[in-house]
N, C-alpha and C. Protein backbone atom coordinates (compact mmCIF):
# COMPACT_ATOMS: atom_id res chain seq x y z
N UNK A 1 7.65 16.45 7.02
CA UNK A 1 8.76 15.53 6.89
C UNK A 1 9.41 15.74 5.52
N UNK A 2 10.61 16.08 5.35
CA UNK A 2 11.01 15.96 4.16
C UNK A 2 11.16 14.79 3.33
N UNK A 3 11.34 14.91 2.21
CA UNK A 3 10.83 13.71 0.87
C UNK A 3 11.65 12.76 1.46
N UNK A 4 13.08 12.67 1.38
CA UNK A 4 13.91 11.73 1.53
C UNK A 4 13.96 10.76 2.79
N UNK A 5 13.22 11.67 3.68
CA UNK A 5 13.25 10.73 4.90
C UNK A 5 11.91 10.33 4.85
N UNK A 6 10.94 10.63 3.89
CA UNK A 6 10.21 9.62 3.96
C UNK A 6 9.75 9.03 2.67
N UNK A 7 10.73 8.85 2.13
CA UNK A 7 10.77 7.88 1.05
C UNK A 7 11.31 6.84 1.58
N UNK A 8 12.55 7.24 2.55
CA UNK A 8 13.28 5.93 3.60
C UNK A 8 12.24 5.35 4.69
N UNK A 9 11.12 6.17 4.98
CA UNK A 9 10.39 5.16 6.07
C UNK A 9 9.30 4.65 5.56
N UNK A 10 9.05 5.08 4.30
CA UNK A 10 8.29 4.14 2.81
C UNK A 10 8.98 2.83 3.08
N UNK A 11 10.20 3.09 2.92
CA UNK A 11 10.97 1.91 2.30
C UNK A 11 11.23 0.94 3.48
N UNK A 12 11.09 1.35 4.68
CA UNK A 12 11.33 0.68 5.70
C UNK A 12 10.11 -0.22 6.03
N UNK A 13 9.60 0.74 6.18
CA UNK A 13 7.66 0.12 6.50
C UNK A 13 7.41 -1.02 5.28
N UNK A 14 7.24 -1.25 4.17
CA UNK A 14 7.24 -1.82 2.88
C UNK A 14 8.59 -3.35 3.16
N UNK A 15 9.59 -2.94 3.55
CA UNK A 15 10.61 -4.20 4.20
C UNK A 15 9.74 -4.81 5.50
N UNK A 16 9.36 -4.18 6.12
CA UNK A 16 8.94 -4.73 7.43
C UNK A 16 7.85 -5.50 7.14
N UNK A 17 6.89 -5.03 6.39
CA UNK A 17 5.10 -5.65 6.37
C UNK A 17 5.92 -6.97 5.38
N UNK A 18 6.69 -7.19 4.48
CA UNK A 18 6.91 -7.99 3.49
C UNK A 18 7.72 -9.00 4.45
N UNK A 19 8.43 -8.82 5.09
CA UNK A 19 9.12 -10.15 5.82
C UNK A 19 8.35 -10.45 6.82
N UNK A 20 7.52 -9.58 7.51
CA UNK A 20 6.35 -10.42 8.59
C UNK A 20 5.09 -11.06 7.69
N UNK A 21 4.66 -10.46 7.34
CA UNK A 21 3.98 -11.44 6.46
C UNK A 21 4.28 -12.21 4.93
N UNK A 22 5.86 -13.07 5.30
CA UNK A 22 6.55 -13.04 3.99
C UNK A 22 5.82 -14.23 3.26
N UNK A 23 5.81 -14.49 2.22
CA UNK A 23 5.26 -15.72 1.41
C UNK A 23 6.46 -16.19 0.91
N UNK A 24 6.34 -17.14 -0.18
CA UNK A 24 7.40 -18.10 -0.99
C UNK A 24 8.25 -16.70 -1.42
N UNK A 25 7.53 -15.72 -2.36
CA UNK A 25 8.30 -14.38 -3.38
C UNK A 25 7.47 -13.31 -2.56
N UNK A 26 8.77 -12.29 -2.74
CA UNK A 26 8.84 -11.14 -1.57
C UNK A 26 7.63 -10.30 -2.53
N UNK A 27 6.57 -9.63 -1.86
CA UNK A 27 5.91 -8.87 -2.56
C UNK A 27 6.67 -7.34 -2.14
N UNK A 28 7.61 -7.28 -1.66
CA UNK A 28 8.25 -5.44 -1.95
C UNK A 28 8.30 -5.02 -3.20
N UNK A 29 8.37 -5.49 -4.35
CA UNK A 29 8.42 -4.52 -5.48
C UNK A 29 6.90 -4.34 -5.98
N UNK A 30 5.83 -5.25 -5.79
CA UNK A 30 4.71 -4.65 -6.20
C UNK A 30 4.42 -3.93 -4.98
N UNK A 31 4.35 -4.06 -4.03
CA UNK A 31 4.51 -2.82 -3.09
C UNK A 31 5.10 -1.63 -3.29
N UNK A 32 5.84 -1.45 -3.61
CA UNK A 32 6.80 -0.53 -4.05
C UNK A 32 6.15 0.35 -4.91
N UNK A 33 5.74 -0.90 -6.18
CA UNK A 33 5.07 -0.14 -7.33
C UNK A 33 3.63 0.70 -7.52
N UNK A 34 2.76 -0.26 -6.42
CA UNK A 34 1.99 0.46 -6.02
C UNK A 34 2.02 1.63 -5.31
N UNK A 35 2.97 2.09 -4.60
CA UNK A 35 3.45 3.65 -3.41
C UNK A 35 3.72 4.21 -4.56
N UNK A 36 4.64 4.12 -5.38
CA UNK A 36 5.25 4.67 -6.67
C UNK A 36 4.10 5.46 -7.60
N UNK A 37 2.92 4.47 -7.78
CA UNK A 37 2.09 4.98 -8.81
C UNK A 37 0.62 5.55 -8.20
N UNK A 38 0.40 4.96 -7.07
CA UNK A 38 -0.63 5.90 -6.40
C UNK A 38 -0.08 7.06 -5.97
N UNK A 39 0.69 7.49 -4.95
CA UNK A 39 0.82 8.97 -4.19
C UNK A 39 2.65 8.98 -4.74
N UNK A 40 3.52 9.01 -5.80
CA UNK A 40 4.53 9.47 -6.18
C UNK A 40 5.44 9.08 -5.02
N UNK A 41 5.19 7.53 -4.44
CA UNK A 41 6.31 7.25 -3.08
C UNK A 41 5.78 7.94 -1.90
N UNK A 42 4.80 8.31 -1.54
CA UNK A 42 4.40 9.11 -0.48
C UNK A 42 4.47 10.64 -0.76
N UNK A 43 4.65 11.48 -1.70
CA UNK A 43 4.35 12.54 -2.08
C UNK A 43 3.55 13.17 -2.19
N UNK A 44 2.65 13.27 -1.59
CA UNK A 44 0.98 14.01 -2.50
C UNK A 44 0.51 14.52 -1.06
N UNK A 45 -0.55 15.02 -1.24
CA UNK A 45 -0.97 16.05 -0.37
C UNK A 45 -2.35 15.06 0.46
N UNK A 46 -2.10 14.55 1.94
CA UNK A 46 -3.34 13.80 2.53
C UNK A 46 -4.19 14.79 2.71
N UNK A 47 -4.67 16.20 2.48
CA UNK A 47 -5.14 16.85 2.69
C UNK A 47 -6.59 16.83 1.51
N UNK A 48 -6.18 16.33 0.35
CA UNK A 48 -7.37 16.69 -0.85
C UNK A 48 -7.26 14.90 -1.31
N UNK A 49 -6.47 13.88 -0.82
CA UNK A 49 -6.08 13.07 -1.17
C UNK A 49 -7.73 12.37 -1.18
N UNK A 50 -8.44 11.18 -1.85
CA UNK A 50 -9.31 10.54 -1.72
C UNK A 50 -9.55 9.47 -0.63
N UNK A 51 -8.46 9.05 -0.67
CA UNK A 51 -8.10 7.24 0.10
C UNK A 51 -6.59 7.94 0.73
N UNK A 52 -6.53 6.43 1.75
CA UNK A 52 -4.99 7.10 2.65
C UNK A 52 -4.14 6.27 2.27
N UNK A 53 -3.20 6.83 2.63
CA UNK A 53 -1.87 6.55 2.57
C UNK A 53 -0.59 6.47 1.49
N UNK A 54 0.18 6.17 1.68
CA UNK A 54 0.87 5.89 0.16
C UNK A 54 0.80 5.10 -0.62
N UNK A 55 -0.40 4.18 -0.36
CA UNK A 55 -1.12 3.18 -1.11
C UNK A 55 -2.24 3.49 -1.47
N UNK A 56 -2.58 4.40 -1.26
CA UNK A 56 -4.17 5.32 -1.11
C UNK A 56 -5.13 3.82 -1.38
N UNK A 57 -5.23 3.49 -0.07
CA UNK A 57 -6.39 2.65 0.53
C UNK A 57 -7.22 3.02 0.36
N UNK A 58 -8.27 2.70 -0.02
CA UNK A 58 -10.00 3.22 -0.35
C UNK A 58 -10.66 2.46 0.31
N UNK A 59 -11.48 3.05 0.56
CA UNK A 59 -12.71 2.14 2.06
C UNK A 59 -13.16 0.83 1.53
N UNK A 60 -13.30 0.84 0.21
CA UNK A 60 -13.57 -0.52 0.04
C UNK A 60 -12.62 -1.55 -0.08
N UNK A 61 -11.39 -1.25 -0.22
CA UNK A 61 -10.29 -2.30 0.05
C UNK A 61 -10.11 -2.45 1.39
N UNK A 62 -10.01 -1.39 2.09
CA UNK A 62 -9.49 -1.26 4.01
C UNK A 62 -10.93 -2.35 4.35
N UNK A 63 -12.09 -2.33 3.89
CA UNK A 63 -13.41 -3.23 4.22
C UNK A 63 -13.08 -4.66 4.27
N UNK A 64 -12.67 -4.88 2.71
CA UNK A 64 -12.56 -5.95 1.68
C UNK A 64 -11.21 -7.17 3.02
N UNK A 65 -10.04 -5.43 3.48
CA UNK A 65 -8.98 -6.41 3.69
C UNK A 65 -9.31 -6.72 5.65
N UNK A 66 -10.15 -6.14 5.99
CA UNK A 66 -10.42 -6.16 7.59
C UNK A 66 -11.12 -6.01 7.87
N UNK A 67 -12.45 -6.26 7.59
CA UNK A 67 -13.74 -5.95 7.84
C UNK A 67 -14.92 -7.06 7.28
N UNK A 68 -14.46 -7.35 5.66
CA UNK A 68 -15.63 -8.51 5.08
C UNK A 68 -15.05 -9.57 5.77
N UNK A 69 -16.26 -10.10 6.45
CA UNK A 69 -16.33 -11.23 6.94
C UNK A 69 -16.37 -12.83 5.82
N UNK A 70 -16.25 -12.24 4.54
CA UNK A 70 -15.96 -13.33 3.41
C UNK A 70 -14.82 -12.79 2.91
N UNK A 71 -13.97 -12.09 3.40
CA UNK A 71 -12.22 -12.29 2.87
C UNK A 71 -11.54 -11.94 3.90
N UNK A 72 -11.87 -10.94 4.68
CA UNK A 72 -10.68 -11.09 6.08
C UNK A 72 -10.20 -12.44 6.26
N UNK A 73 -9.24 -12.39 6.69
CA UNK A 73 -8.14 -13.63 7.41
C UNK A 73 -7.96 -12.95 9.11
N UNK A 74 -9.00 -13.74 10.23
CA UNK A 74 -9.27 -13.41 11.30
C UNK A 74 -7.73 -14.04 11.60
N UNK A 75 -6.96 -15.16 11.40
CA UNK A 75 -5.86 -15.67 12.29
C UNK A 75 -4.44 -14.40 11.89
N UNK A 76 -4.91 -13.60 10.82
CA UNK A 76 -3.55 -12.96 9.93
C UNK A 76 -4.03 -11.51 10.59
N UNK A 77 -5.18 -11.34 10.58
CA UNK A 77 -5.34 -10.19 11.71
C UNK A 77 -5.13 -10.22 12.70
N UNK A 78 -4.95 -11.03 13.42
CA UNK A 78 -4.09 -11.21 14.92
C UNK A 78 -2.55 -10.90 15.33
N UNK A 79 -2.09 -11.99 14.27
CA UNK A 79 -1.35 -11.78 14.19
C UNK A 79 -0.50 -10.14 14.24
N UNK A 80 -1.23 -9.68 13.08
CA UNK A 80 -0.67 -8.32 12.56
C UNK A 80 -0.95 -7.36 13.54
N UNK A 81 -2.23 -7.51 14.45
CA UNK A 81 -2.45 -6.29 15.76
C UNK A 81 -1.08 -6.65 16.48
N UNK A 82 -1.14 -8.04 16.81
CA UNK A 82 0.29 -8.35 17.91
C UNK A 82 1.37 -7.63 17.50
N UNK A 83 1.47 -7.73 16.11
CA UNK A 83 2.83 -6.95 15.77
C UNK A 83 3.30 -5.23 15.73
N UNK A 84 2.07 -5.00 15.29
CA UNK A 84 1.93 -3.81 15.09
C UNK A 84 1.63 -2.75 16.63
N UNK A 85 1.01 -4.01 17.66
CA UNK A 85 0.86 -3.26 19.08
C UNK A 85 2.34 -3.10 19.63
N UNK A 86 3.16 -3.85 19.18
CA UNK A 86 4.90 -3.80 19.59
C UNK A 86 5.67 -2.59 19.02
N UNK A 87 5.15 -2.37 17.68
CA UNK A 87 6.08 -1.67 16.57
C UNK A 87 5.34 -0.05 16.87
N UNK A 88 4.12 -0.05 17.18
CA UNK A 88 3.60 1.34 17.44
C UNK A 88 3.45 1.94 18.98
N UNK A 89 4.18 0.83 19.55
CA UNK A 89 3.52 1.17 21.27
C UNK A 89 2.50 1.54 21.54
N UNK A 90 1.75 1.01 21.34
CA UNK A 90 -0.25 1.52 21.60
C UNK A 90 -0.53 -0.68 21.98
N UNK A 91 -0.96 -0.73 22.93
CA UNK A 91 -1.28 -2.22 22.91
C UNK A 91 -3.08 -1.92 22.74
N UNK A 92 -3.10 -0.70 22.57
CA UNK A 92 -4.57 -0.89 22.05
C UNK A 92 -4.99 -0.90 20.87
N UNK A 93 -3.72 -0.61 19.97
CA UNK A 93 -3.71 -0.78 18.60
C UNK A 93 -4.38 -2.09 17.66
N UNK A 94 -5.60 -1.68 17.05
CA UNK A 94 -6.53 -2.74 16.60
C UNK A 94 -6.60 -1.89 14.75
N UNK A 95 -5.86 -2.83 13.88
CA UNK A 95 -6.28 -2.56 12.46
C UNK A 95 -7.29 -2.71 11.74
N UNK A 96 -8.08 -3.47 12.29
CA UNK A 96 -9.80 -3.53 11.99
C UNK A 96 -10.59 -2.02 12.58
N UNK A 97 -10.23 -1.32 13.92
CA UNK A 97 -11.40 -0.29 13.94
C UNK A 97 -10.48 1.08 14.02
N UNK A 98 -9.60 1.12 12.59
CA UNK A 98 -9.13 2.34 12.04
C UNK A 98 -10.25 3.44 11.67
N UNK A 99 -11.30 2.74 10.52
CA UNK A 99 -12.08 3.34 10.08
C UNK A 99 -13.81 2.14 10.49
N UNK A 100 -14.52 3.20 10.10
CA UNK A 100 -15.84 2.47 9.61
C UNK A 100 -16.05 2.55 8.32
N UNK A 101 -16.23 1.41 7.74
CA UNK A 101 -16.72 1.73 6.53
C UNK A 101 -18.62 1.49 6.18
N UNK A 102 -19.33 2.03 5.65
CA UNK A 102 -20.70 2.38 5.30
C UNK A 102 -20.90 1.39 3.88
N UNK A 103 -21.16 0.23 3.87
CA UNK A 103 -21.43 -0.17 2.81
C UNK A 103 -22.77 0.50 1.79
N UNK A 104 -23.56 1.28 2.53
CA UNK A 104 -24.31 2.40 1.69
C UNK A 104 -24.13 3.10 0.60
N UNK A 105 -22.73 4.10 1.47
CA UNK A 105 -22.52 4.94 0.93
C UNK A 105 -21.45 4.92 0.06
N UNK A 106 -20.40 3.61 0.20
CA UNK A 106 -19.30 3.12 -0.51
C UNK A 106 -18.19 3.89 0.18
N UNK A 107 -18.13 4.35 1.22
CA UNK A 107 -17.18 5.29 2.34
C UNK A 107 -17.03 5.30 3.56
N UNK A 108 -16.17 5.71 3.80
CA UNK A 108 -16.16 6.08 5.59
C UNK A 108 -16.73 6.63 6.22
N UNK A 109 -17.37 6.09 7.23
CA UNK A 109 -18.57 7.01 8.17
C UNK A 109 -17.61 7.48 9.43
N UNK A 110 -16.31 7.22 9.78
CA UNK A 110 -15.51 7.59 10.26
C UNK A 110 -14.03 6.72 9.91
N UNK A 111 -12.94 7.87 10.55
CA UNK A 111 -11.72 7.19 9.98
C UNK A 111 -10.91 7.56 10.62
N UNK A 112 -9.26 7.14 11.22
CA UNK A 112 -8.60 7.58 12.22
C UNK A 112 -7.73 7.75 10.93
N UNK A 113 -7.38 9.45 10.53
CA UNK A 113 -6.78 9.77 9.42
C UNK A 113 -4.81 9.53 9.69
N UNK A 114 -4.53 10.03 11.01
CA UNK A 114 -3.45 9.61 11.32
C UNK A 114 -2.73 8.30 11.53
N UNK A 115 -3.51 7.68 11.16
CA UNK A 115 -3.47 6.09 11.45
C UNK A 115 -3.26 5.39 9.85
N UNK A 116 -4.27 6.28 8.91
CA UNK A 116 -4.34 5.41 8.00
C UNK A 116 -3.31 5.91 7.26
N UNK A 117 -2.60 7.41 7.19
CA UNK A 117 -1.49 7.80 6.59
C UNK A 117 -0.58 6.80 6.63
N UNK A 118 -0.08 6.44 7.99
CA UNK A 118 0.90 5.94 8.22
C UNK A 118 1.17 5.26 7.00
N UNK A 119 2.99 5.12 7.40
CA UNK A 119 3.50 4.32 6.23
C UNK A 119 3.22 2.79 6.43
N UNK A 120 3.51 2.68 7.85
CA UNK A 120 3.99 1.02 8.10
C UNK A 120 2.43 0.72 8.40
N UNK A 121 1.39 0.99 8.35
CA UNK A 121 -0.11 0.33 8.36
C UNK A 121 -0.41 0.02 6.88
N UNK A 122 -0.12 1.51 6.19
CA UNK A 122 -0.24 1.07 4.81
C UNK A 122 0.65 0.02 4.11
N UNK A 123 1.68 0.10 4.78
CA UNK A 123 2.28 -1.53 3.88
C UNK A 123 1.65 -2.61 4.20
N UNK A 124 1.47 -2.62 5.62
CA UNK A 124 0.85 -3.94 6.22
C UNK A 124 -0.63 -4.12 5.48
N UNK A 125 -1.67 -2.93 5.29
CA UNK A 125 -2.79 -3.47 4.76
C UNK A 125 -2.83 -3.49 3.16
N UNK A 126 -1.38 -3.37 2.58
CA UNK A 126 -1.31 -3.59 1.07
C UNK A 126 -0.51 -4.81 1.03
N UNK A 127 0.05 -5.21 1.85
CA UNK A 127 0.28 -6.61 1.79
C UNK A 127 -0.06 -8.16 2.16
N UNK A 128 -1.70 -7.38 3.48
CA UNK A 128 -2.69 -8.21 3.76
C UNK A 128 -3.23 -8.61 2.66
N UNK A 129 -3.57 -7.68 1.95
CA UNK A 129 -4.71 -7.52 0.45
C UNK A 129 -4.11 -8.22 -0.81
N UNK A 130 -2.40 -7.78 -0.59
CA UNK A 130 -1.43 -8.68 -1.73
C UNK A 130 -2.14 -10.72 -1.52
N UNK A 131 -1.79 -10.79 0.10
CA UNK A 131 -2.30 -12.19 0.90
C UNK A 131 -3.76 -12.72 0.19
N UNK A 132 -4.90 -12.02 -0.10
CA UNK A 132 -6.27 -12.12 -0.54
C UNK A 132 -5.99 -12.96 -1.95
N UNK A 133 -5.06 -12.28 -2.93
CA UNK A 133 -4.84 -13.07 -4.25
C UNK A 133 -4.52 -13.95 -4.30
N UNK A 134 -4.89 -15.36 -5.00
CA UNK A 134 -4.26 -16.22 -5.04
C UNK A 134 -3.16 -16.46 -6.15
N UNK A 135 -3.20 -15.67 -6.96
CA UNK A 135 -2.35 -15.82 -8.05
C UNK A 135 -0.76 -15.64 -7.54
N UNK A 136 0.16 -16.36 -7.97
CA UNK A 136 1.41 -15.69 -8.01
C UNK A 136 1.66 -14.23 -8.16
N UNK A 137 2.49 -13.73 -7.11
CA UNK A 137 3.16 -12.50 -7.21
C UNK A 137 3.86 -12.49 -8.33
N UNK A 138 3.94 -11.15 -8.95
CA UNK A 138 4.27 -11.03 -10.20
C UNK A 138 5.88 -10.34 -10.20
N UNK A 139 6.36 -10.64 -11.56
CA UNK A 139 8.21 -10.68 -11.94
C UNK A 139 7.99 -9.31 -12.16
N UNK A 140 9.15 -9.08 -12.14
CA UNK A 140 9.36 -7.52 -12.20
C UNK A 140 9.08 -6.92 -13.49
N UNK A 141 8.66 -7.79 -14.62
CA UNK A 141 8.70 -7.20 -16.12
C UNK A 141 6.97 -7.48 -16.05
N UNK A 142 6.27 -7.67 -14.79
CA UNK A 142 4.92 -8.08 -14.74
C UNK A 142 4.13 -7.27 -13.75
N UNK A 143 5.04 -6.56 -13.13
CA UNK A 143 4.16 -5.16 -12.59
C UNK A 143 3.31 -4.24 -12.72
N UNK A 144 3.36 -3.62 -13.77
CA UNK A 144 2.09 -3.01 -13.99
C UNK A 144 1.24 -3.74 -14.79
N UNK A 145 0.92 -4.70 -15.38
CA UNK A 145 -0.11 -5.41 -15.61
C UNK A 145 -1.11 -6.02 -14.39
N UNK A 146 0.16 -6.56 -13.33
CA UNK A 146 -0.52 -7.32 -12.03
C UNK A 146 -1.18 -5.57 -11.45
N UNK A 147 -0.28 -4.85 -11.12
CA UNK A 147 -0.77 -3.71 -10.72
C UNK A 147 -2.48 -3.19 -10.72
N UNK A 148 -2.43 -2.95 -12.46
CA UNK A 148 -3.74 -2.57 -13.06
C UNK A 148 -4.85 -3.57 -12.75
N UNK A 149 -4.40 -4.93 -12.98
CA UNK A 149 -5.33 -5.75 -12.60
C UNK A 149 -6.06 -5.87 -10.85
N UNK A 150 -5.21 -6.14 -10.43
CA UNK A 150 -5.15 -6.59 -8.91
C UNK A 150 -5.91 -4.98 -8.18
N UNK A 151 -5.04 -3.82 -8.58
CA UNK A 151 -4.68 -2.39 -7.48
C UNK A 151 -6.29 -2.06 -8.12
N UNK A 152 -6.49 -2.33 -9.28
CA UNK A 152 -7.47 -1.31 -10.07
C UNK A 152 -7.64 0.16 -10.49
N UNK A 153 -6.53 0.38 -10.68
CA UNK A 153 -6.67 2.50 -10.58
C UNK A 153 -7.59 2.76 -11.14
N UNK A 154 -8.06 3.62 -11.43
CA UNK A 154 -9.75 4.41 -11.82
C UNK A 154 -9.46 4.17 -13.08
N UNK A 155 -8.24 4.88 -13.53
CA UNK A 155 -8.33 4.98 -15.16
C UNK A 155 -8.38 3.34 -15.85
N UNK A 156 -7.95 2.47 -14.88
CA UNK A 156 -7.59 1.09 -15.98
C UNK A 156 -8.81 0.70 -16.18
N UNK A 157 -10.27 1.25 -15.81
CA UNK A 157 -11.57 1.13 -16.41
C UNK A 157 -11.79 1.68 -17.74
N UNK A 158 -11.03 2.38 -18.20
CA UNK A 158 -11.46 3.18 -19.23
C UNK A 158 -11.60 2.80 -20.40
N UNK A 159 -12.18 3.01 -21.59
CA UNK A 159 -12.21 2.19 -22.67
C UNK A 159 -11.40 2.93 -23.66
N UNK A 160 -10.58 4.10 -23.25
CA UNK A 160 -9.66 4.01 -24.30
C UNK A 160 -8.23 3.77 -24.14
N UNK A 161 -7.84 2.87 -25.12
CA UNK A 161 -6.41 2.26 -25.15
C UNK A 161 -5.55 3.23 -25.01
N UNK A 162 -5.53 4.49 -25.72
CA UNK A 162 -4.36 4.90 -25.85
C UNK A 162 -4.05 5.64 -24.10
N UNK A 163 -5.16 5.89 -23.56
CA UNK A 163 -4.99 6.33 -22.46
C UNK A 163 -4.46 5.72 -21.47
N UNK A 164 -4.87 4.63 -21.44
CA UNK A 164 -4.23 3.48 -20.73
C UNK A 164 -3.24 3.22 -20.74
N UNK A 165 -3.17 3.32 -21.97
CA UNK A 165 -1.29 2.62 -22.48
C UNK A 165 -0.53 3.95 -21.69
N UNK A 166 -0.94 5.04 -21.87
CA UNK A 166 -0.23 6.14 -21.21
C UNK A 166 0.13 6.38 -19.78
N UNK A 167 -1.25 5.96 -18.78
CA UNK A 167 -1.51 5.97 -17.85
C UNK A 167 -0.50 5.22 -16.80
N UNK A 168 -0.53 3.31 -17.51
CA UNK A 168 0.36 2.13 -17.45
C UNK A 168 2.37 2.57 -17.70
N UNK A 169 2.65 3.48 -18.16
CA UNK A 169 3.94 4.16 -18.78
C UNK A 169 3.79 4.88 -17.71
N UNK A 170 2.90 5.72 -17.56
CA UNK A 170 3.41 7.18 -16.60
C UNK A 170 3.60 5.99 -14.88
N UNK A 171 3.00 5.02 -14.52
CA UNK A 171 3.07 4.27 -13.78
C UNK A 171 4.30 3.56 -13.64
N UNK A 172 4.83 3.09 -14.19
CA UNK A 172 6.35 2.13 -14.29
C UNK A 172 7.43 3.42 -14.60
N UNK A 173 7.08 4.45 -14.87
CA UNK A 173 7.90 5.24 -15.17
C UNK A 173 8.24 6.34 -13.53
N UNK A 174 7.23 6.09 -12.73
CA UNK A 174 7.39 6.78 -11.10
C UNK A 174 7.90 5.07 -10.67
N UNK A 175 7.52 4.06 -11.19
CA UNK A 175 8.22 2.75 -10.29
C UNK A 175 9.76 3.11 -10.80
N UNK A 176 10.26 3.42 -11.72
CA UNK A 176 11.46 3.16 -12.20
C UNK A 176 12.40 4.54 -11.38
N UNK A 177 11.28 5.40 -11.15
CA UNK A 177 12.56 6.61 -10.38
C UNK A 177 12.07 6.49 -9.50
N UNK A 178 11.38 6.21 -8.44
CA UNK A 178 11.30 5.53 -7.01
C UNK A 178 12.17 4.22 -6.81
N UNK A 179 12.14 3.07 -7.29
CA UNK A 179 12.84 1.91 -6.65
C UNK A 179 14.38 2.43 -6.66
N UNK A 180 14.91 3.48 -8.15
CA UNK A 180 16.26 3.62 -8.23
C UNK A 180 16.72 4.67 -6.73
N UNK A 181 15.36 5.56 -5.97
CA UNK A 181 15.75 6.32 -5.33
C UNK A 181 15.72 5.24 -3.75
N UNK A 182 14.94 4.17 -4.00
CA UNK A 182 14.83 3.15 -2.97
C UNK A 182 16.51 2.65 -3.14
N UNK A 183 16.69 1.64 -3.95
CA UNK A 183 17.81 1.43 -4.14
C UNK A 183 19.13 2.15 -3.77
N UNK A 184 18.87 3.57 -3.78
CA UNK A 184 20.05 4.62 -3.05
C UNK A 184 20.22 4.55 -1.71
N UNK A 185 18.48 5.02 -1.76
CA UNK A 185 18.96 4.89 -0.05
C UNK A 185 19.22 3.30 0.88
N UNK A 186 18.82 2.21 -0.04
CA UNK A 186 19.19 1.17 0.33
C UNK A 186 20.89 0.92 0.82
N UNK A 187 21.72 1.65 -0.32
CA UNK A 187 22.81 1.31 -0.23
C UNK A 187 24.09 2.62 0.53
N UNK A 188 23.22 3.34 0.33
CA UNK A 188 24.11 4.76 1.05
C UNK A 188 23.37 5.45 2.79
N UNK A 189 22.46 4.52 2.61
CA UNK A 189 21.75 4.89 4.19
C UNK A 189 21.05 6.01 4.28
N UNK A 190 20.79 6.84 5.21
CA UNK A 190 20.33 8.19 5.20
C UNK A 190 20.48 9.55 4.92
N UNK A 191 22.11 9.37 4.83
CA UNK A 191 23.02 10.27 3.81
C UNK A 191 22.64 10.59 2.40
N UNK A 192 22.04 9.93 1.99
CA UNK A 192 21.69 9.82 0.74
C UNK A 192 20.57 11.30 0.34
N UNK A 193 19.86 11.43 1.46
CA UNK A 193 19.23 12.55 1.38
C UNK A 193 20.02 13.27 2.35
């Protein structure tokens, strides 16, 4: 698929999961920011990738958001199969048995890789997981802080500052040329690429 058309079905999938499961404040831009700073907007290679999608889901979040029976939301998972059995034409479509996850091994003991690429699953299970927080969704000058906190990237463990501080920059700095390339195609349509 070329970049542009699927930076537009990034952007579509990411509109869709955010108004079906909309709250008080739209979570599309930390959505956004998260696609932006994990896989470059959907850019990267699912082939060597760790976790899927353009949210690069890791088994213990895909667990955490459909699977632990102490944070799943069984009525919001219903919901979301119903929707998602409409939007994918599969009425056998179930977002709980994408993968298995192995609480052992901290991984997947199996995984439906075409499934978890997807764009519009991955918005939906980054905006189930957005649903898990209770904190306010964060302002746009509060993104990568909520990001680092909430998303956890590997590096925001690290104990050195300056790396971080770098890491946090190189992050808002793919949000800032992704949303402007979102924003294009928002307003010029598919032409745009």
């Amino acid at each position: 698929m070329a970049r542009g058309n699927y930076a537009k079905e990034l952007d579509v999938a990411i509109d869709k999961a955010d108004s079906f499961l909309s709250g008080t404040t739209s979570a599309s831009p930390i959505m956004r920011f998260i696609a932006s700073a994990e896989s470059d907007y959907g850019d990267y290679n699912p082939e060597t990738a760790l976790s899927y999608g353009p949210f690069q889901i890791d088994p213990i979040r895909y667990y955490d958001i459909v699977q632990n029976p102490e944070r799943a939301n069984k009525q919001r998972i219903d919901k979301v199969n119903e929707y998602m059995r409409k939007e994918m034409g599969n009425p056998d479509f179930d977002i709980t048995g994408l993968a298995s996850y192995n609480p052992e091994t901290q991984d997947y003991d199996s995984v439906d890789k075409e499934m978890m690429r997807d764009p519009l699953v991955g918005a939906m299970l980054t905006r189930m997981a957005l649903m898990q927080d209770t904190a306010d969704l964060p302002a746009e000058n509060e993104l990568a802080g909520y990001y680092e906190g909430f998303w956890r990237p590997k590096w925001s463990q690290s104990e050195d500052k300056e790396f971080k501080d770098m890491k946090r920059q190189q992050a808002i700095d793919k949000y800032n040329k992704y949303s402007t390339i979102s924003d294009v195609v928002a307003e010029q349509g598919s032409e745009a690429f």
